[in-house]
C-alpha atoms as a PDB file:
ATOM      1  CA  UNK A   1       0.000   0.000   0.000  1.00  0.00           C
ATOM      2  CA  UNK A   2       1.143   3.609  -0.824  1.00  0.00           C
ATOM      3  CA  UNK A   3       2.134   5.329   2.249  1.00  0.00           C
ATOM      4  CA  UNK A   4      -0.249   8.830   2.549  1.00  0.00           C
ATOM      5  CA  UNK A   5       2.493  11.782   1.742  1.00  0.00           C
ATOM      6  CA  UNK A   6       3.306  14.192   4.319  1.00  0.00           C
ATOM      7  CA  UNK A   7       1.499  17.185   3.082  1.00  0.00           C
ATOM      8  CA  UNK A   8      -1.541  15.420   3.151  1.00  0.00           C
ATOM      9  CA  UNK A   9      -1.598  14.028   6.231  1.00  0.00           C
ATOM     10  CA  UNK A  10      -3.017  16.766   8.348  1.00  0.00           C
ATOM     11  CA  UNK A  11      -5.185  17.771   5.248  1.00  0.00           C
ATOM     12  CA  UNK A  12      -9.093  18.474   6.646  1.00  0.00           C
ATOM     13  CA  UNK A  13     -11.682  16.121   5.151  1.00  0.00           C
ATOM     14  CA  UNK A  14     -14.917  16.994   6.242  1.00  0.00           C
ATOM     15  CA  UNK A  15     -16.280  19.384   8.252  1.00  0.00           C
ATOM     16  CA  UNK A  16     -19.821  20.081  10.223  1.00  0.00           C
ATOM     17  CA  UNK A  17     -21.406  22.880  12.361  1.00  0.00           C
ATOM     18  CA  UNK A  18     -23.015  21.852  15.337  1.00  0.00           C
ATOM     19  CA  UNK A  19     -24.949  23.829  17.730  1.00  0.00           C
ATOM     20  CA  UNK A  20     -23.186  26.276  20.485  1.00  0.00           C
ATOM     21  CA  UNK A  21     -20.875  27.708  17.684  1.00  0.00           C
ATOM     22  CA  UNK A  22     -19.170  24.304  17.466  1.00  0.00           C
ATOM     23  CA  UNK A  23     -17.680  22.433  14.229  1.00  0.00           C
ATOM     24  CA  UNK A  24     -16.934  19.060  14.003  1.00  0.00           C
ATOM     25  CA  UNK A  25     -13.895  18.477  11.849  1.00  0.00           C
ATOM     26  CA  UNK A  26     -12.382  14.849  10.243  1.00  0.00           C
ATOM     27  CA  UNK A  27      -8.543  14.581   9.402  1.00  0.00           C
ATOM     28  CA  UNK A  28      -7.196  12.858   6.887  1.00  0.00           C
ATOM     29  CA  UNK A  29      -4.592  10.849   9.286  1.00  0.00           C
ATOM     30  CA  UNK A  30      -8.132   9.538  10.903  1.00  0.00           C
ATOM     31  CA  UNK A  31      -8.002  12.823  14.020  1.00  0.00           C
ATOM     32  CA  UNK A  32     -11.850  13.491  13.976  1.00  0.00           C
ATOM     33  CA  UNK A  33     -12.889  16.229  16.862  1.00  0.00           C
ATOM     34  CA  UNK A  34     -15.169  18.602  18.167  1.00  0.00           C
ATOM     35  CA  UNK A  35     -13.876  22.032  18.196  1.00  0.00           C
ATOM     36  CA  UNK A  36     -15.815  25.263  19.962  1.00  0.00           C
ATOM     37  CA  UNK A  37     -14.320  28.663  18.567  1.00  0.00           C
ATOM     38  CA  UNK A  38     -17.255  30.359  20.300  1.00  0.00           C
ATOM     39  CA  UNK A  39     -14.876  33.025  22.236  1.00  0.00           C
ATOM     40  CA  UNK A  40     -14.147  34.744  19.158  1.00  0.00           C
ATOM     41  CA  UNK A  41     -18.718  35.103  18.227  1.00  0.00           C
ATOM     42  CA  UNK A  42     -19.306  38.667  18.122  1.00  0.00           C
ATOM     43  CA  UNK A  43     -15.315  39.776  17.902  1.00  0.00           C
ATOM     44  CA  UNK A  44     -14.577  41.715  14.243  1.00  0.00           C
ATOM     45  CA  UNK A  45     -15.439  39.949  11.271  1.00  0.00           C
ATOM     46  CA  UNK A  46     -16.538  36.617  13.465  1.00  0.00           C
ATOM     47  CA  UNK A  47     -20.331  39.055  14.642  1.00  0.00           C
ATOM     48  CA  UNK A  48     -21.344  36.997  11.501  1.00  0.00           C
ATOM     49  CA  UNK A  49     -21.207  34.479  12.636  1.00  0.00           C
ATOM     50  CA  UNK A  50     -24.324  35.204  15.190  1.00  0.00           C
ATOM     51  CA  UNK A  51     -26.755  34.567  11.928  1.00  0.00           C
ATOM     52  CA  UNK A  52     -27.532  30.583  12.759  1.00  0.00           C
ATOM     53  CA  UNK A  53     -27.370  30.554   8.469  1.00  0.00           C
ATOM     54  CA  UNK A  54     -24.155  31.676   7.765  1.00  0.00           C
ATOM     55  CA  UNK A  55     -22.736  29.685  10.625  1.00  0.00           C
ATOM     56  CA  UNK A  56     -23.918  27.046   9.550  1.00  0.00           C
ATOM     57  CA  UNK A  57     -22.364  27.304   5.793  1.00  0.00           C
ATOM     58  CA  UNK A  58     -19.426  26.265   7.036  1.00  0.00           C
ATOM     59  CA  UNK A  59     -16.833  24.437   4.616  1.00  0.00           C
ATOM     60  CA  UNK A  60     -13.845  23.436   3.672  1.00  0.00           C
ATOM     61  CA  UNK A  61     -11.899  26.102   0.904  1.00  0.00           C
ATOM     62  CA  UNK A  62      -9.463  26.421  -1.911  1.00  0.00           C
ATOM     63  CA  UNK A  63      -6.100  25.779   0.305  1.00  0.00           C
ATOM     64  CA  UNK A  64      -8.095  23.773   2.907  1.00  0.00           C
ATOM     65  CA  UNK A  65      -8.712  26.358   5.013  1.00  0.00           C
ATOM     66  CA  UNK A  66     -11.958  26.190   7.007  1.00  0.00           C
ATOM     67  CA  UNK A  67     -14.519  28.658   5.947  1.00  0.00           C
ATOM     68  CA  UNK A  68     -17.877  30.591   6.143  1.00  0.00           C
ATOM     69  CA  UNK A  69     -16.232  33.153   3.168  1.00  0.00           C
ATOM     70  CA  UNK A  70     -13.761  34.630   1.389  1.00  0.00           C
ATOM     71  CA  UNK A  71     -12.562  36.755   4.304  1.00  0.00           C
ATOM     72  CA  UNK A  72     -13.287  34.510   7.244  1.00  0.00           C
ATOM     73  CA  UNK A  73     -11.768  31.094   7.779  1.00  0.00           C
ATOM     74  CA  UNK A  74      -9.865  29.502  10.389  1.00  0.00           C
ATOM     75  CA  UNK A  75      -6.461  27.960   9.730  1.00  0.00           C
ATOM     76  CA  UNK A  76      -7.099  24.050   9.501  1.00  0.00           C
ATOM     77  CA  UNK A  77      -3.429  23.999  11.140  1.00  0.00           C
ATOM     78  CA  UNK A  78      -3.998  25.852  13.911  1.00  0.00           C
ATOM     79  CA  UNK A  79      -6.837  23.558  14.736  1.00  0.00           C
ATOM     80  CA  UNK A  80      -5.452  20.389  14.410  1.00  0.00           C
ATOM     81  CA  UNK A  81      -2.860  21.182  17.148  1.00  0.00           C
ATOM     82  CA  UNK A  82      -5.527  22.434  18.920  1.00  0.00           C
ATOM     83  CA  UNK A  83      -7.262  18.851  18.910  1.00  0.00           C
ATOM     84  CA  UNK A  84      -4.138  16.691  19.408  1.00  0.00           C
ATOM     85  CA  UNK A  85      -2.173  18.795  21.875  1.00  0.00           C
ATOM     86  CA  UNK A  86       0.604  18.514  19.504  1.00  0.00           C
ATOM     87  CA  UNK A  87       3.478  21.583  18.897  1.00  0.00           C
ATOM     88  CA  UNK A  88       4.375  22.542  15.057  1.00  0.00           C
ATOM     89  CA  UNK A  89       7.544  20.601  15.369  1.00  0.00           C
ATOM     90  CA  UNK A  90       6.228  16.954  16.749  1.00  0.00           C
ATOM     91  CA  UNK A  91       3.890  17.065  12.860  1.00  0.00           C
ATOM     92  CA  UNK A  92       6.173  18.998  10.877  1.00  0.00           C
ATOM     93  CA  UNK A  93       9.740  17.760  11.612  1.00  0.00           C
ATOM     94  CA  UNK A  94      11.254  20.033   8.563  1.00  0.00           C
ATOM     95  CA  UNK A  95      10.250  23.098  10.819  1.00  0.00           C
ATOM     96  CA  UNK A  96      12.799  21.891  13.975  1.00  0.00           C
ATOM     97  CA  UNK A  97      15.481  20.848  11.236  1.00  0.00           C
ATOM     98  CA  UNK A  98      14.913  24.309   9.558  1.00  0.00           C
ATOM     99  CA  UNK A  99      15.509  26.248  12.768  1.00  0.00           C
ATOM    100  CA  UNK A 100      18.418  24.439  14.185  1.00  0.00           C
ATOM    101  CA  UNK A 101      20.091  23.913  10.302  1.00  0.00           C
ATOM    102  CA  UNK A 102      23.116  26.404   9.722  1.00  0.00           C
ATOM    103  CA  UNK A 103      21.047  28.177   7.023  1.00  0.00           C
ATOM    104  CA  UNK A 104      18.193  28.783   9.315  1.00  0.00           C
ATOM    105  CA  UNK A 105      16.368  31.772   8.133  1.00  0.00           C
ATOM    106  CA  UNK A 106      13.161  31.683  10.348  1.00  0.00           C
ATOM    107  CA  UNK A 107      12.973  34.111  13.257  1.00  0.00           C
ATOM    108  CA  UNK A 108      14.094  32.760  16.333  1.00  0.00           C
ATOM    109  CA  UNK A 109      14.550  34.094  19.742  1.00  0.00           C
ATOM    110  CA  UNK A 110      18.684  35.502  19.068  1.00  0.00           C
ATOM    111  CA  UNK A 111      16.960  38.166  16.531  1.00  0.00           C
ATOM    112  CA  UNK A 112      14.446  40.021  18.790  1.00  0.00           C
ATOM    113  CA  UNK A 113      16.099  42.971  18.674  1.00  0.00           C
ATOM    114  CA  UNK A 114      15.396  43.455  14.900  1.00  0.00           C
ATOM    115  CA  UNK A 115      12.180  42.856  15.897  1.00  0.00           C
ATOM    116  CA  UNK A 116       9.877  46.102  15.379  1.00  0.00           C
ATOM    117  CA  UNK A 117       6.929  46.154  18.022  1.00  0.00           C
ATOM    118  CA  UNK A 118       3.673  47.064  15.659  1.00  0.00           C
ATOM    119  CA  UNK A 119       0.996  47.031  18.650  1.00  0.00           C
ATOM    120  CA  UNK A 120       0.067  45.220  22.314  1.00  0.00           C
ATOM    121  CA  UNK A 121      -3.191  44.526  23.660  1.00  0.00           C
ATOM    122  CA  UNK A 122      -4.454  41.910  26.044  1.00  0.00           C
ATOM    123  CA  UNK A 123      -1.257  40.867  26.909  1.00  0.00           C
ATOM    124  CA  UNK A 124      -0.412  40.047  23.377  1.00  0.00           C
ATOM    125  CA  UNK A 125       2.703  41.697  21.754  1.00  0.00           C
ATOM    126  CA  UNK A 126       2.866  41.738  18.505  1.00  0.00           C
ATOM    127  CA  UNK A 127       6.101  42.170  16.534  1.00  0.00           C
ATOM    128  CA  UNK A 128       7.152  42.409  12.720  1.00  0.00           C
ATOM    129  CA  UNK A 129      10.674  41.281  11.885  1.00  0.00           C
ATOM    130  CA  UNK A 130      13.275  43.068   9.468  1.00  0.00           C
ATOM    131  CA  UNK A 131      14.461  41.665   6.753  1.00  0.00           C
ATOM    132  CA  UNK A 132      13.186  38.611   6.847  1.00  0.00           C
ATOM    133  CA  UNK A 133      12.750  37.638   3.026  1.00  0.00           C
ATOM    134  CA  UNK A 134      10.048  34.400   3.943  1.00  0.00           C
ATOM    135  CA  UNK A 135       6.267  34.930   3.449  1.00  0.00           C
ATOM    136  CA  UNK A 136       4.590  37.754   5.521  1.00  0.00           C
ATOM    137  CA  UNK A 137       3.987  37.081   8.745  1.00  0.00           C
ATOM    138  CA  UNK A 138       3.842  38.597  12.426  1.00  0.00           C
ATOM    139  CA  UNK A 139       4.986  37.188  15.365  1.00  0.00           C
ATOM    140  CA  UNK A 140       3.116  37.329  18.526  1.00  0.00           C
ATOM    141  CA  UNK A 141       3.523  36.185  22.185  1.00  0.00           C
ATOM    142  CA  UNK A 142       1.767  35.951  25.508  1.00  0.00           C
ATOM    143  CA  UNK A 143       3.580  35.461  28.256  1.00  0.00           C
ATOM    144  CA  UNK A 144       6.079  32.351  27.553  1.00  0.00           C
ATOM    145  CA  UNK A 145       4.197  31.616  24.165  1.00  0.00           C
ATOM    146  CA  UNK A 146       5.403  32.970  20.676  1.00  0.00           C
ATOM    147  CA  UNK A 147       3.893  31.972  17.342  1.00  0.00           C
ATOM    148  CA  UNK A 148       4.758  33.507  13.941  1.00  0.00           C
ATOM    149  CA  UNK A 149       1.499  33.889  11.883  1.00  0.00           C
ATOM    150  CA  UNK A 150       1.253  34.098   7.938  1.00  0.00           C
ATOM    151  CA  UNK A 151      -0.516  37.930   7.069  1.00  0.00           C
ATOM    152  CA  UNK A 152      -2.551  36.631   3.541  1.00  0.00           C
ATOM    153  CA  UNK A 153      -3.977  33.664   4.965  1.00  0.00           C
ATOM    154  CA  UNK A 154      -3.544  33.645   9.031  1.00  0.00           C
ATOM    155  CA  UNK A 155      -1.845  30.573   8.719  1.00  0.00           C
ATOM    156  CA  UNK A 156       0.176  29.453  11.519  1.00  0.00           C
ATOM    157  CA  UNK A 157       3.555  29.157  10.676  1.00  0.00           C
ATOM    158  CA  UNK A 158       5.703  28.085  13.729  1.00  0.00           C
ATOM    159  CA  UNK A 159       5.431  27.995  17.802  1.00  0.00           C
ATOM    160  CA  UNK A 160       2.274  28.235  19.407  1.00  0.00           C
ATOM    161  CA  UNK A 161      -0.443  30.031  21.275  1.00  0.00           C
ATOM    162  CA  UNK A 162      -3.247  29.065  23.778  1.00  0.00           C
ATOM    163  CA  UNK A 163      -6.543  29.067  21.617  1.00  0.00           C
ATOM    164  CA  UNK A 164      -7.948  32.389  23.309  1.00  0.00           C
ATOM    165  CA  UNK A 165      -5.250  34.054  22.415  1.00  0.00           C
ATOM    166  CA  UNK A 166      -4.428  33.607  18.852  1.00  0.00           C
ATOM    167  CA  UNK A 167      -8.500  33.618  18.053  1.00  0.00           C
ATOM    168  CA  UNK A 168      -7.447  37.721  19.320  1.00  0.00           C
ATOM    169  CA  UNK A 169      -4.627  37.988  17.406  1.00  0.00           C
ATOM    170  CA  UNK A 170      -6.094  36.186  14.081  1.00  0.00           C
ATOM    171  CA  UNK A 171      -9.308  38.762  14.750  1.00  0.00           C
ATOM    172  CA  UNK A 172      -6.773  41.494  14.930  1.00  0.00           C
ATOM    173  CA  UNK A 173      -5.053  40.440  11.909  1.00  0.00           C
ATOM    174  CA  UNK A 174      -8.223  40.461   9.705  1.00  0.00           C
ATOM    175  CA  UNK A 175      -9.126  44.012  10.661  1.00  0.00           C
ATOM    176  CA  UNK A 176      -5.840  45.308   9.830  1.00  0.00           C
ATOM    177  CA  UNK A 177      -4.562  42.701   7.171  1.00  0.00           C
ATOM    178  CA  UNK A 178      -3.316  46.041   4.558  1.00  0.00           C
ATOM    179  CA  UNK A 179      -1.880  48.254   6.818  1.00  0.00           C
ATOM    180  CA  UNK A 180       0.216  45.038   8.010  1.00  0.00           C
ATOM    181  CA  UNK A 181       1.316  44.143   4.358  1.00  0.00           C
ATOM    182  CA  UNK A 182       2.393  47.351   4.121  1.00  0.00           C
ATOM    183  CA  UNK A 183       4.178  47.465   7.317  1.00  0.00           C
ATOM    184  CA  UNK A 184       5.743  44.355   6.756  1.00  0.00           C
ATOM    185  CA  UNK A 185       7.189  45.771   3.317  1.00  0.00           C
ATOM    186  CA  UNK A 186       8.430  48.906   5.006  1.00  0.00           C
ATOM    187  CA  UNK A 187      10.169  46.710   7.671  1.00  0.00           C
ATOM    188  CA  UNK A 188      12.087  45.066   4.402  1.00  0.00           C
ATOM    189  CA  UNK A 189      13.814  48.086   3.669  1.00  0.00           C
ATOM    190  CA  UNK A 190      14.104  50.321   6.828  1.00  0.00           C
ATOM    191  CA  UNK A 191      13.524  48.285   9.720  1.00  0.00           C
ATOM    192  CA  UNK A 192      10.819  50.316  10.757  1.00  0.00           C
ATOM    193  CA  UNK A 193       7.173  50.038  11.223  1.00  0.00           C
ATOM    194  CA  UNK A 194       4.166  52.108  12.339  1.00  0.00           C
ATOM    195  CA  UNK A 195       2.110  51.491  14.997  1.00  0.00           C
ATOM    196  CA  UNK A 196      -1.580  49.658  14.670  1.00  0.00           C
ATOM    197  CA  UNK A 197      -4.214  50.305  16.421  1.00  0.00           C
ATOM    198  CA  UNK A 198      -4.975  47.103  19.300  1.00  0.00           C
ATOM    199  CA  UNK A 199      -7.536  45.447  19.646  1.00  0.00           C
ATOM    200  CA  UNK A 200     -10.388  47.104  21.776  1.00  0.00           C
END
C-alpha cells in the first residue's frame, strides 16, 4: 500500500457545524474532533457568525482552510494542534530541522532585537521582523508563548499560542490585514514600522 504523503496528512476532510458555535472536523490521518471557537462570536469579522445561516455554511476552501467566506476562515493547522495537543515541530519535523540547520532563516529568539513592536493589547505583543525575506507574517507572544502567523492567509507558521489568544490575534489580523502588508514591506527596507491600532 502507498504510504499517505506528508502534506496530506493533516489535510481536513470533512467538516460540520453543530450547535453552540461548534464544528466538528475529520482529518485525513483519521483525528476526527469537536472544536468550539465560540470566544471569538461577536469579535470583528466573526459578529457573523451570530446569523444561525451563515454559521452554519461552514466548509472546507481552496487551500483547505476552514470557511464561512472569502474573508473569514480559520487555519485548519492551527486547529489540528488544537485537537491533538501537539506543537508545530512533533507534525512537521522540517520546521525543527529548519531552525536548528546552519542556514536557518526563520525568526528565532537571538533576533528580537530586529524585531519592530507594531501594537500590544491583552497581553499580546505583537512584533514584525526586518528583513526577513520568507512569506509575511507577524509574530506574537503571551507570556512564555510565541507563534509567527502568515498575514494573507492567518496561517500558523511556527510555535504556538493558547486558543484564546491567537483567536485575538487572528481577529486582529483580519481588521488590519493592509496596513500590516504594508508594514511588513516597510520593515524590508528600513527596519521600521508604524504602529496599529490594538484590539479594543
Amino acid at each position: 500500500m502507498t504510504e499517505m504523503p506528508e502534506s496530506d496528512r493533516f489535510r481536513p476532510l470533512t467538516v460540520e457545524p453543530r450547535d453552540g458555535y461548534r464544528i466538528w472536523l475529520r482529518y485525513a490521518d483519521g483525528v476526527q474532533e469537536e472544536v468550539e471557537p465560540s470566544h471569538l462570536v461577536g469579535r470583528g469579522v466573526f459578529a457573523a457568525w451570530r446569523a444561525p445561516a451563515f454559521f452554519a455554511g461552514v466548509h472546507i476552501a481552496a487551500g483547505d482552510g476552514i470557511a464561512w467566506s472569502e474573508k473569514l476562515d480559520l487555519c485548519p493547522d492551527a486547529l489540528y494542534l488544537q485537537i491533538t495537543g501537539k506543537s508545530p515541530e512533533d507534525i512537521w519535523p522540517a520546521l525543527r530541522e529548519r531552525e536548528e540547520g546552519p542556514d536557518a532563516t526563520s525568526c528565532t529568539e537571538g533576533t528580537v532585537a530586529s524585531m519592530t513592536e507594531v501594537s500590544r493589547f491583552h497581553g499580546i505583543v505583537i512584533r514584525i521582523h526586518a528583513e526577513n525575506h520568507d512569506s509575511a507574517h507577524v509574530h506574537a507572544r503571551y507570556g512564555e508563548a510565541e507563534a509567527a502567523i502568515g498575514i494573507r492567509r492567518f496561517e500558523l507558521l511556527h510555535g504556538w499560542l493558547p486558543p484564546t489568544a491567537l483567536g485575538l490575534v487572528v481577529e486582529w489580523m483580519a481588521r488590519h490585514q493592509d496596513e500590516l502588508l504594508a508594514a511588513w514591506e516597510r520593515a524590508q527596507w528600513d527596519e521600521t514600522s508604524a504602529k496599529i491600532a490594538p484590539l479594543d
